[in-house]
C-alpha atoms as a PDB file:
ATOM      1  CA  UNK A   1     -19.230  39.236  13.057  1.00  0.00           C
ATOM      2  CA  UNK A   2     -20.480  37.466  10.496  1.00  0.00           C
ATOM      3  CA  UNK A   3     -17.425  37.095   8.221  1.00  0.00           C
ATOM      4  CA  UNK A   4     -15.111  35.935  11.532  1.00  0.00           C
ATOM      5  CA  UNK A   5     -17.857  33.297  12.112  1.00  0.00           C
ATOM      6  CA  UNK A   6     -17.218  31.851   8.842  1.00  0.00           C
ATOM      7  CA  UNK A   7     -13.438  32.013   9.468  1.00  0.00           C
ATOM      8  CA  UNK A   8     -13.570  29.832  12.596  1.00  0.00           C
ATOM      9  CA  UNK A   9     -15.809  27.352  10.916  1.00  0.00           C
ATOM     10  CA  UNK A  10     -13.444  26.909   7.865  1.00  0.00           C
ATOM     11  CA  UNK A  11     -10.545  26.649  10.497  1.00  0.00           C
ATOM     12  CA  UNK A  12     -12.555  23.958  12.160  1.00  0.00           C
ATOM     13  CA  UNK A  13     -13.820  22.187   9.270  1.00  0.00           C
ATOM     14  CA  UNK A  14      -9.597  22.002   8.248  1.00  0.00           C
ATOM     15  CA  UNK A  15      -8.871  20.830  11.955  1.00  0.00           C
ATOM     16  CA  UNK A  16     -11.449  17.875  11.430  1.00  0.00           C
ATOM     17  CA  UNK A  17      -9.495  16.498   8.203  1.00  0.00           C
ATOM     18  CA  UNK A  18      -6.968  14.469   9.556  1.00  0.00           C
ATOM     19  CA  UNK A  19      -3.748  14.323   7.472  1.00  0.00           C
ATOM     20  CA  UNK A  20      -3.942  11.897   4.067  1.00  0.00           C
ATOM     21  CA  UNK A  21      -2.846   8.917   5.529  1.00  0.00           C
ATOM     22  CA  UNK A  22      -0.408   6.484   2.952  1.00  0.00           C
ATOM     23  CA  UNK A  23      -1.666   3.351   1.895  1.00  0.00           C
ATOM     24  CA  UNK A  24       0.847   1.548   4.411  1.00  0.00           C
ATOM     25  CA  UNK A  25      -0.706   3.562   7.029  1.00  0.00           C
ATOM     26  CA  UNK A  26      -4.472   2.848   6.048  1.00  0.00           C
ATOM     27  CA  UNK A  27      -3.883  -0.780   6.557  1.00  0.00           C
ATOM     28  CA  UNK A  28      -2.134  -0.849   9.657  1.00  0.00           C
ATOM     29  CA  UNK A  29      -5.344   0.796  10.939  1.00  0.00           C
ATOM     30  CA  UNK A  30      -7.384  -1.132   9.411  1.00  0.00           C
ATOM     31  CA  UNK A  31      -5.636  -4.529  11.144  1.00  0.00           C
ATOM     32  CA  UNK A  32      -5.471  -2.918  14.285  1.00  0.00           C
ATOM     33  CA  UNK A  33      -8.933  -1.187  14.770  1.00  0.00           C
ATOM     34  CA  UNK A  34     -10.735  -4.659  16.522  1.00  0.00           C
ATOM     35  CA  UNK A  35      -7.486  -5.272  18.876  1.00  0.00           C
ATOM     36  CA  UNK A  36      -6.443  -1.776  19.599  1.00  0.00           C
ATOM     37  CA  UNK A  37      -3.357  -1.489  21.493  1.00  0.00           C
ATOM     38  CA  UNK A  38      -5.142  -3.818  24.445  1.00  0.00           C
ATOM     39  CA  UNK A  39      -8.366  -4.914  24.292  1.00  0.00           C
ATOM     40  CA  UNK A  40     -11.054  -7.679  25.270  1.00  0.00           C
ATOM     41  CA  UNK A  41     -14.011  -8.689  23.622  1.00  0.00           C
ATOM     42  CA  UNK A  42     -17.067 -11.187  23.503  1.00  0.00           C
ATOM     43  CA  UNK A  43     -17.787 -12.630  20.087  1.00  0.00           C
ATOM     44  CA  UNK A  44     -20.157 -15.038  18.858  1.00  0.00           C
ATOM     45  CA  UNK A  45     -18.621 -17.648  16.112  1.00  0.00           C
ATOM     46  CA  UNK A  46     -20.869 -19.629  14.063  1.00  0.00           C
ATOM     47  CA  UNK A  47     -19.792 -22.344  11.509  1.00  0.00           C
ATOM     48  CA  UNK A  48     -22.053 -23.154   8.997  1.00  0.00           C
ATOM     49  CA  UNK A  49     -21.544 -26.087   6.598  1.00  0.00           C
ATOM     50  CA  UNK A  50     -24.157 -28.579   4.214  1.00  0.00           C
ATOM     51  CA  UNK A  51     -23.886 -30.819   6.486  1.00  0.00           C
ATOM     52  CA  UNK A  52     -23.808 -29.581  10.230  1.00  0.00           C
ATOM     53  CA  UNK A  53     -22.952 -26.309  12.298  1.00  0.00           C
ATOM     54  CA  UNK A  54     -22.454 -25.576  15.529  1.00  0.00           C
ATOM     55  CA  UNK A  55     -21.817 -21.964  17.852  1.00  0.00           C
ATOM     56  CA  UNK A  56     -18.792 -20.756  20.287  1.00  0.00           C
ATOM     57  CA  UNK A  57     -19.271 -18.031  22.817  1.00  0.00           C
ATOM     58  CA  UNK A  58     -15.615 -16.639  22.814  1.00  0.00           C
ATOM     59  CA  UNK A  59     -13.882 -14.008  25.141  1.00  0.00           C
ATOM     60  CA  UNK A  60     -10.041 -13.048  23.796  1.00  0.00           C
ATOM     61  CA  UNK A  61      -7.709 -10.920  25.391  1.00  0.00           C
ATOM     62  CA  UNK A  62      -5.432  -9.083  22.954  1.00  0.00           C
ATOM     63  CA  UNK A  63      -2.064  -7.146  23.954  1.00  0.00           C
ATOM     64  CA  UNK A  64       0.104  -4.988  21.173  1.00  0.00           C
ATOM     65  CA  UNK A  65       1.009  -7.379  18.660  1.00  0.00           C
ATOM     66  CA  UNK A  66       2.389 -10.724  20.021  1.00  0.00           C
ATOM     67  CA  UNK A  67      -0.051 -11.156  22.692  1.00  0.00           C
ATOM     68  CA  UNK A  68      -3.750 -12.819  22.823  1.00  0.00           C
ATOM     69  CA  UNK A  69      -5.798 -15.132  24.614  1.00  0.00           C
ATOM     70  CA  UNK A  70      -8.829 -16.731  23.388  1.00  0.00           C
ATOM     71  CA  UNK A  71     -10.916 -18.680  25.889  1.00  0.00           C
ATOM     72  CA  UNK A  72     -14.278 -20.667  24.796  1.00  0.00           C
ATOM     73  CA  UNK A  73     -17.404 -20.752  27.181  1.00  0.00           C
ATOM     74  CA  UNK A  74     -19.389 -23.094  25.163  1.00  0.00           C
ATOM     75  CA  UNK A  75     -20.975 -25.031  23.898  1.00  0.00           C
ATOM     76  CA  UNK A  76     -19.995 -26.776  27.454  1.00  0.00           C
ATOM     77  CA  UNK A  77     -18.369 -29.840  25.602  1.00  0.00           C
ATOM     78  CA  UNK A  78     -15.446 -26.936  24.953  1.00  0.00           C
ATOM     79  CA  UNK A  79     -15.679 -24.922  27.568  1.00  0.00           C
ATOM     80  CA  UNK A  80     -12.320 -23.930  29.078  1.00  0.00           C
ATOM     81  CA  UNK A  81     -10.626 -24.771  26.199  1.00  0.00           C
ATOM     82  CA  UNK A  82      -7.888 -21.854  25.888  1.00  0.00           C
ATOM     83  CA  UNK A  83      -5.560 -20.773  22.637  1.00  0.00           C
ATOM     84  CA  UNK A  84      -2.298 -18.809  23.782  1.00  0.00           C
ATOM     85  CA  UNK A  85      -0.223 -16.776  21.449  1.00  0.00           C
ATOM     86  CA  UNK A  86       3.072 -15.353  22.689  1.00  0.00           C
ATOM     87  CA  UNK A  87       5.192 -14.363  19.823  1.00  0.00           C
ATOM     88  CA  UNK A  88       5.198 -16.570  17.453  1.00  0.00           C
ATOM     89  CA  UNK A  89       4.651 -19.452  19.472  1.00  0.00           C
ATOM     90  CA  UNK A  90       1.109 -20.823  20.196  1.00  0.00           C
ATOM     91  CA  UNK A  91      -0.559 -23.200  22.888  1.00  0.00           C
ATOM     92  CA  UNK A  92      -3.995 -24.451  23.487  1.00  0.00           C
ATOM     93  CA  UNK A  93      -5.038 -26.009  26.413  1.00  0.00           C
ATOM     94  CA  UNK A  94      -8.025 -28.694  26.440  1.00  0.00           C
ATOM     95  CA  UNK A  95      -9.732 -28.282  29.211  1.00  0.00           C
ATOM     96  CA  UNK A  96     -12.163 -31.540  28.837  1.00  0.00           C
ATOM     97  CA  UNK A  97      -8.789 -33.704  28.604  1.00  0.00           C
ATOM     98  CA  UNK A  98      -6.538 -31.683  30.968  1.00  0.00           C
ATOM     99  CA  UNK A  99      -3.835 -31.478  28.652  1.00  0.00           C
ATOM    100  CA  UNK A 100      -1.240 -28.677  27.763  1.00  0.00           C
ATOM    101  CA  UNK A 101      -0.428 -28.776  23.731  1.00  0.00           C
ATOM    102  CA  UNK A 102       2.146 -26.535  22.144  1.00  0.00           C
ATOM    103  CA  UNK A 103       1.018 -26.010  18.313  1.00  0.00           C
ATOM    104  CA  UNK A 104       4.054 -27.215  16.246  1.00  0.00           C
ATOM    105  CA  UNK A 105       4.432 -25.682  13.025  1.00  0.00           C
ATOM    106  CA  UNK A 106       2.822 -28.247  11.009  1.00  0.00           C
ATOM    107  CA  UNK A 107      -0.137 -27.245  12.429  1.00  0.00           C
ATOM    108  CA  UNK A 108      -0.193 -23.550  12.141  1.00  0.00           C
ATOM    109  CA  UNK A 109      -2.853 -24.577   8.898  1.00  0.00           C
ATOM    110  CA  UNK A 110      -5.290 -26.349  10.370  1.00  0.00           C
ATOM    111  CA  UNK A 111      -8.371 -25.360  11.063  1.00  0.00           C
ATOM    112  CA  UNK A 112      -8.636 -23.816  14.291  1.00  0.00           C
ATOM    113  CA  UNK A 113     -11.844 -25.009  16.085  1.00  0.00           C
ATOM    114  CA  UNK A 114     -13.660 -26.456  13.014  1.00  0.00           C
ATOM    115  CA  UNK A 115     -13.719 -23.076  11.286  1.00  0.00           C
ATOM    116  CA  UNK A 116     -12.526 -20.903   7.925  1.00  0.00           C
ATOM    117  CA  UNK A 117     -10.177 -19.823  10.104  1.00  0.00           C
ATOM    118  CA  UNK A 118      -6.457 -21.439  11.044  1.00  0.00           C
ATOM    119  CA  UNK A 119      -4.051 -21.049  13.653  1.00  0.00           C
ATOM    120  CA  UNK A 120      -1.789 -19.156  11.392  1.00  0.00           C
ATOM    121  CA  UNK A 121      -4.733 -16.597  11.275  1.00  0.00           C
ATOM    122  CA  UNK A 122      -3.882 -16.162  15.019  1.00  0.00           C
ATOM    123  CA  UNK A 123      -0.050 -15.890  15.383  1.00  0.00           C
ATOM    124  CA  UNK A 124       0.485 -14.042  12.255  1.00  0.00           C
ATOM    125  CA  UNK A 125      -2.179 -11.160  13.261  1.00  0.00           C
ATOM    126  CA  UNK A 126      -0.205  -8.406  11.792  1.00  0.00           C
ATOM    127  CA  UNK A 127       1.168 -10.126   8.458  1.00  0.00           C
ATOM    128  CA  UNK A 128      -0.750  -8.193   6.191  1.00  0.00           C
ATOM    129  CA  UNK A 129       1.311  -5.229   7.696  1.00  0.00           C
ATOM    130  CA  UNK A 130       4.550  -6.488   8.105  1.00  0.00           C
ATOM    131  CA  UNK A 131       5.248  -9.340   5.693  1.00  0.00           C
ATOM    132  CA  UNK A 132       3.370  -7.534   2.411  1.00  0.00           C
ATOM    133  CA  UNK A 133       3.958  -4.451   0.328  1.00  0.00           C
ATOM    134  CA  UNK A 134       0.979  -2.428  -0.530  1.00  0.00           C
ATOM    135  CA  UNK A 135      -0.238  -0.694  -3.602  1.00  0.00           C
ATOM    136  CA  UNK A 136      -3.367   1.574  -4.146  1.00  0.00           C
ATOM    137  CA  UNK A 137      -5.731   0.142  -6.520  1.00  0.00           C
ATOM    138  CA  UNK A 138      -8.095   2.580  -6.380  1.00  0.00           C
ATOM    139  CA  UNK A 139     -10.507   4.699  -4.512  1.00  0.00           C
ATOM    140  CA  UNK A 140     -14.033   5.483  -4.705  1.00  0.00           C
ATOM    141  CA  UNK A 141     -16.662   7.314  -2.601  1.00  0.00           C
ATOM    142  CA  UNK A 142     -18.422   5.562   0.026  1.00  0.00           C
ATOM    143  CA  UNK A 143     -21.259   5.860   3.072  1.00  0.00           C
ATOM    144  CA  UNK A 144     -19.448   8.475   4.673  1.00  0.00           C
ATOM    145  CA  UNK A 145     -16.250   7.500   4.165  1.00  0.00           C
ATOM    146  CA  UNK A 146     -13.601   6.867   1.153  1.00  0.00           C
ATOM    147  CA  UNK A 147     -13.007   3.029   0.398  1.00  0.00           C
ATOM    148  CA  UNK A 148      -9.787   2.217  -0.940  1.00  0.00           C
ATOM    149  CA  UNK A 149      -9.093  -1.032  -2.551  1.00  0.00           C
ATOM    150  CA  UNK A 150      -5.811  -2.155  -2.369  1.00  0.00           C
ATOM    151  CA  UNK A 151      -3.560  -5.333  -3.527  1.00  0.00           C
ATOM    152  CA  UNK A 152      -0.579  -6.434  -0.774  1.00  0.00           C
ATOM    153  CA  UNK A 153       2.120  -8.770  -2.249  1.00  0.00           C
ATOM    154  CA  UNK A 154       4.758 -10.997  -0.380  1.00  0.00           C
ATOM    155  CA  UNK A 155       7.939  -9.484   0.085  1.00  0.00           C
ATOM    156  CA  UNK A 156      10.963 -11.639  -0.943  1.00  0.00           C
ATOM    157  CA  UNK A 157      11.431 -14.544   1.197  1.00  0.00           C
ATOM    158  CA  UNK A 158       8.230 -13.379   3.392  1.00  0.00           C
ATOM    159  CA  UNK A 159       6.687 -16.393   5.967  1.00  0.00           C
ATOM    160  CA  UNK A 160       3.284 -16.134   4.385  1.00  0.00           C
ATOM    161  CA  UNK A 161       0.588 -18.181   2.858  1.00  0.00           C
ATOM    162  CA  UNK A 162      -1.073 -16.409   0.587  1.00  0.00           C
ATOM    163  CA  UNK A 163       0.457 -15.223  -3.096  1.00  0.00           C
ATOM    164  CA  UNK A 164      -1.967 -11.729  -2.997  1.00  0.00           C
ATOM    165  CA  UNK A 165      -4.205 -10.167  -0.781  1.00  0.00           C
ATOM    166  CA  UNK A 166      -7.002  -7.559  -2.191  1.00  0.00           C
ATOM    167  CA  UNK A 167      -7.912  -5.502   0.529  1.00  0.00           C
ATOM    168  CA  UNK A 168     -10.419  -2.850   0.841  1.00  0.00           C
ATOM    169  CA  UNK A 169     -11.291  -0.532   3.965  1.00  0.00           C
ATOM    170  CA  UNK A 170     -12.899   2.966   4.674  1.00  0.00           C
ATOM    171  CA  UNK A 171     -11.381   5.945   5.483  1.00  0.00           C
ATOM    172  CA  UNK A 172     -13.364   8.744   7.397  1.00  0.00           C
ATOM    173  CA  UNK A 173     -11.882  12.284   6.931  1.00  0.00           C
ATOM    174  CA  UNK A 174     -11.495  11.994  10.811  1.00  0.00           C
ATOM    175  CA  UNK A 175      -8.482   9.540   9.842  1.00  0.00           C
ATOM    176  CA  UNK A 176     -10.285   5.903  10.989  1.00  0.00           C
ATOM    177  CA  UNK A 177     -10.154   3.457   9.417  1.00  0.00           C
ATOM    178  CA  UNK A 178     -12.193   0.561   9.015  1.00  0.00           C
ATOM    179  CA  UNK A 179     -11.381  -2.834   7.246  1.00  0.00           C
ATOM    180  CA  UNK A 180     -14.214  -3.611   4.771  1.00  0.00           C
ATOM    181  CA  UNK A 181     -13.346  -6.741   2.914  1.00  0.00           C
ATOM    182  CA  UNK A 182     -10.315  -9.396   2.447  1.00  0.00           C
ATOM    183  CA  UNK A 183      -9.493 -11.383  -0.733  1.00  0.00           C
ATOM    184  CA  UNK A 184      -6.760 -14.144  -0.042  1.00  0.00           C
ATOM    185  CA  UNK A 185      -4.966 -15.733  -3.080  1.00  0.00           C
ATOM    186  CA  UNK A 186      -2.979 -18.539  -3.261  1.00  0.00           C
ATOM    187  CA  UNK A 187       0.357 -18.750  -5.228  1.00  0.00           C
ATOM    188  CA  UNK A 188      -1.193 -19.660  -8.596  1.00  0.00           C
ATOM    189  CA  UNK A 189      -3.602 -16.664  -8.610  1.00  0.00           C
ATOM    190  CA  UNK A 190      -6.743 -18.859  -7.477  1.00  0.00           C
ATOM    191  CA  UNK A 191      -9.212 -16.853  -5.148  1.00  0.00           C
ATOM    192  CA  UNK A 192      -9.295 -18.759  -1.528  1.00  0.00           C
ATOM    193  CA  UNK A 193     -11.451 -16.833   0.772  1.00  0.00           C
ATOM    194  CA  UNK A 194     -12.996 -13.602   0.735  1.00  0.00           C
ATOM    195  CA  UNK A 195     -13.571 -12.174   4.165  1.00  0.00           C
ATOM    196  CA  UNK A 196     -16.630  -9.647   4.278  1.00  0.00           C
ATOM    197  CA  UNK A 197     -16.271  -6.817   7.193  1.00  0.00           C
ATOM    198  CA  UNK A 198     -19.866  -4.812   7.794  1.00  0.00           C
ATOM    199  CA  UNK A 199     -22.496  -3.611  10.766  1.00  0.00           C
ATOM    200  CA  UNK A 200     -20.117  -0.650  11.423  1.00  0.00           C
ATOM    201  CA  UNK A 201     -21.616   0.514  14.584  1.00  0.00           C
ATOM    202  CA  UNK A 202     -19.763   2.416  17.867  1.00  0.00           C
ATOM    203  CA  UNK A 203     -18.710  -0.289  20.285  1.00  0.00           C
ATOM    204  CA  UNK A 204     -16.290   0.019  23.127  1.00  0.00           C
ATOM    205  CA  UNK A 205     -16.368   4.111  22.041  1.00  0.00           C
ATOM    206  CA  UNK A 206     -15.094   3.123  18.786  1.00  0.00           C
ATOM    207  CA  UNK A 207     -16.489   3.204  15.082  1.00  0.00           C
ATOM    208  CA  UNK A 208     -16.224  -0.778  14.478  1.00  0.00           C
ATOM    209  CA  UNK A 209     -17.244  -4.110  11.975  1.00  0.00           C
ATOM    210  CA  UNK A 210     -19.282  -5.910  14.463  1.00  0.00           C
ATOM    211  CA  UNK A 211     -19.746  -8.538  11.879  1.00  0.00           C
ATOM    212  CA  UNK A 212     -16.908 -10.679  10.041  1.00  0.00           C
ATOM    213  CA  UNK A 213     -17.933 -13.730   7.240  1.00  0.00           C
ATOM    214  CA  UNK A 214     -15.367 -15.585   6.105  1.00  0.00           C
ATOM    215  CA  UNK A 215     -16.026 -17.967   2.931  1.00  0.00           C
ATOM    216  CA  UNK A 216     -13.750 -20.569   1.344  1.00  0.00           C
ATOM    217  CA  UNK A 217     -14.157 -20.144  -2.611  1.00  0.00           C
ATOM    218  CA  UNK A 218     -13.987 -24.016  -3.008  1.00  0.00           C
ATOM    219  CA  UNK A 219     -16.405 -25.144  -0.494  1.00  0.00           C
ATOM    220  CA  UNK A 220     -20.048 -24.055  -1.292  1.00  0.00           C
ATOM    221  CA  UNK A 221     -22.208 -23.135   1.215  1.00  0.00           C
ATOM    222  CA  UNK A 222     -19.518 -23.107   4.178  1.00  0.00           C
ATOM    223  CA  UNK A 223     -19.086 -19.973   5.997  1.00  0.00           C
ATOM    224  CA  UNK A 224     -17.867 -18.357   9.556  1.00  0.00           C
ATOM    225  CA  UNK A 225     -19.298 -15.634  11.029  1.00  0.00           C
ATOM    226  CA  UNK A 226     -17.757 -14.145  14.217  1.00  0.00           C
ATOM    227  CA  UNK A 227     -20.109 -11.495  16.094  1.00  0.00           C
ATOM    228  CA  UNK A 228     -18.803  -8.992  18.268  1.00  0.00           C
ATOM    229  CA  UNK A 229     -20.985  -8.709  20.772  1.00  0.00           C
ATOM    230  CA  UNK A 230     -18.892  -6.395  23.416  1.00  0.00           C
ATOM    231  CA  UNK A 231     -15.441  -5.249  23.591  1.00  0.00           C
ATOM    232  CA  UNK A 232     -13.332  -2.776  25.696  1.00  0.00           C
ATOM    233  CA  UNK A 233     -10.407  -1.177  24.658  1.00  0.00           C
ATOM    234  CA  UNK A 234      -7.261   0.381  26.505  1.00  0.00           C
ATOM    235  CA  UNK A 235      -7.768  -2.861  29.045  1.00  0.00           C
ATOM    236  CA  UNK A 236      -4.774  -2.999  31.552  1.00  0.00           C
ATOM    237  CA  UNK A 237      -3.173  -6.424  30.680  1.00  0.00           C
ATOM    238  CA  UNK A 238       0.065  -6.993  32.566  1.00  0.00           C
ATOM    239  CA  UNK A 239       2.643  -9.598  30.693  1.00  0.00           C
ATOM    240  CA  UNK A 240       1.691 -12.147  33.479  1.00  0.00           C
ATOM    241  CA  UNK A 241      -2.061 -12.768  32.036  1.00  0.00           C
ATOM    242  CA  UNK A 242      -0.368 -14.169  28.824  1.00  0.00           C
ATOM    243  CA  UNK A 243       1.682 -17.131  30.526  1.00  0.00           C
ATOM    244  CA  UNK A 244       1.252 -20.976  29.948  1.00  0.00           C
ATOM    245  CA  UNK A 245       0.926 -21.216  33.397  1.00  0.00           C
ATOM    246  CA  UNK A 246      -2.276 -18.856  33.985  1.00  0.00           C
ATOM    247  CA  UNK A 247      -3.690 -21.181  30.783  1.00  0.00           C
ATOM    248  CA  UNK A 248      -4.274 -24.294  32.380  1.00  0.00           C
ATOM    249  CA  UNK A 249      -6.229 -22.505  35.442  1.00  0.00           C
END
């Protein structure tokens, strides 16, 4: 009795070790695990600067890949302002002004609401996955989980920004992953922002950052933090919620 006891909680403890995921694999998780395959969420962003800061109350709508809404509720001088991302094509519409504005190109770097963050962040969601090759670094026991640390570089001809992302995230032996911390490089080498991921805590039934700080290297004492205050997951979305025309309402 004893000895087939032990046998089914070996076979058990093997069943709970998820298959060694490859390093592609681990960051496609990683990207993914906030937006799920549909998903909404209330976050809190807060820009801090020397000089001033000021607080959003967001609510975004994400759908696979191409697909996301971001509406602001305040402060109320921004409230109803709306960001749309189909594809690779972008639109905001400012509520205060009444006025539909595609995002050209040229803009895809600006800073997006007055934070460390740019509209480029938004339409190219999945870049680190698609338009990068990926590399273990190393890996090192962690909190309950394995981090990995790992460097993604351009492909040839890639659309992207940055000349090399470090990356590290945390892999439970259940298989989730979590994203842990971001390191964006420009083209010379120079460090540009680091992105910190942490308060991993269940939300929406899922092991999750709640709490993302993104710093620019070159601009002391300037930081966003987004909050995650709720999110669902597995939200029924149809293509419809995602059109220009349901923006300006």
């Amino acid at each position: 009795m004893i000895l087939r006891a032990l046998a089914c909680a070996l076979a058990l403890g093997a069943a709970a070790q998820a298959p060694k995921l490859t390093v592609h694999e681990v960051v496609d998780r990683a990207n993914k695990v906030l937006r799920g395959d549909s998903s909404r969420a209330r976050v809190l962003m807060s820009i801090t600067t020397p000089d001033w800061s000021r607080e959003l109350d967001i609510e975004s709508w994400n759908s696979g890949r191409t697909k996301a809404l971001i509406l602001i509720h305040a402060p109320p001088k921004e409230k109803g302002t709306a960001t749309l991302r189909r594809g690779e094509e972008m639109w905001m519409w400012m509520a205060r002004v009444e006025r539909l504005l595609k995002i050209p190109p040229a803009m895809m770097h600006s800073s997006w609401q007055g934070s460390d963050f740019d509209y480029e962040d938004i339409v190219k969601a999945d870049s680190i996955v698609k338009d990068y090759e990926h590399k273990l670094l190393k890996s090192s026991p962690g909190p309950g989980y394995d981090v990995y640390r790992i460097q993604a570089d351009p492909k040839p001809d890639a659309p992207v920004v940055w000349g090399k992302v470090l990356f590290e995230a945390g892999v439970f032996p259940d298989g989730w992953v979590i994203p842990l911390r971001e390191e964006d490089y420009n083209e010379r080498g120079e460090l540009v922002r680091t992105i910190v991921l942490s308060q991993v805590r269940e939300l929406g039934g899922r092991r999750v950052p709640t709490r993302l700080e993104c710093a620019p290297e070159r601009k002391k004492g300037r930081k966003t933090v987004l909050t995650y205050r709720d999110i669902q997951f597995d939200v029924n979305l149809p293509d419809s919620f995602f059109s220009v025309s349901r923006l300006q309402k």
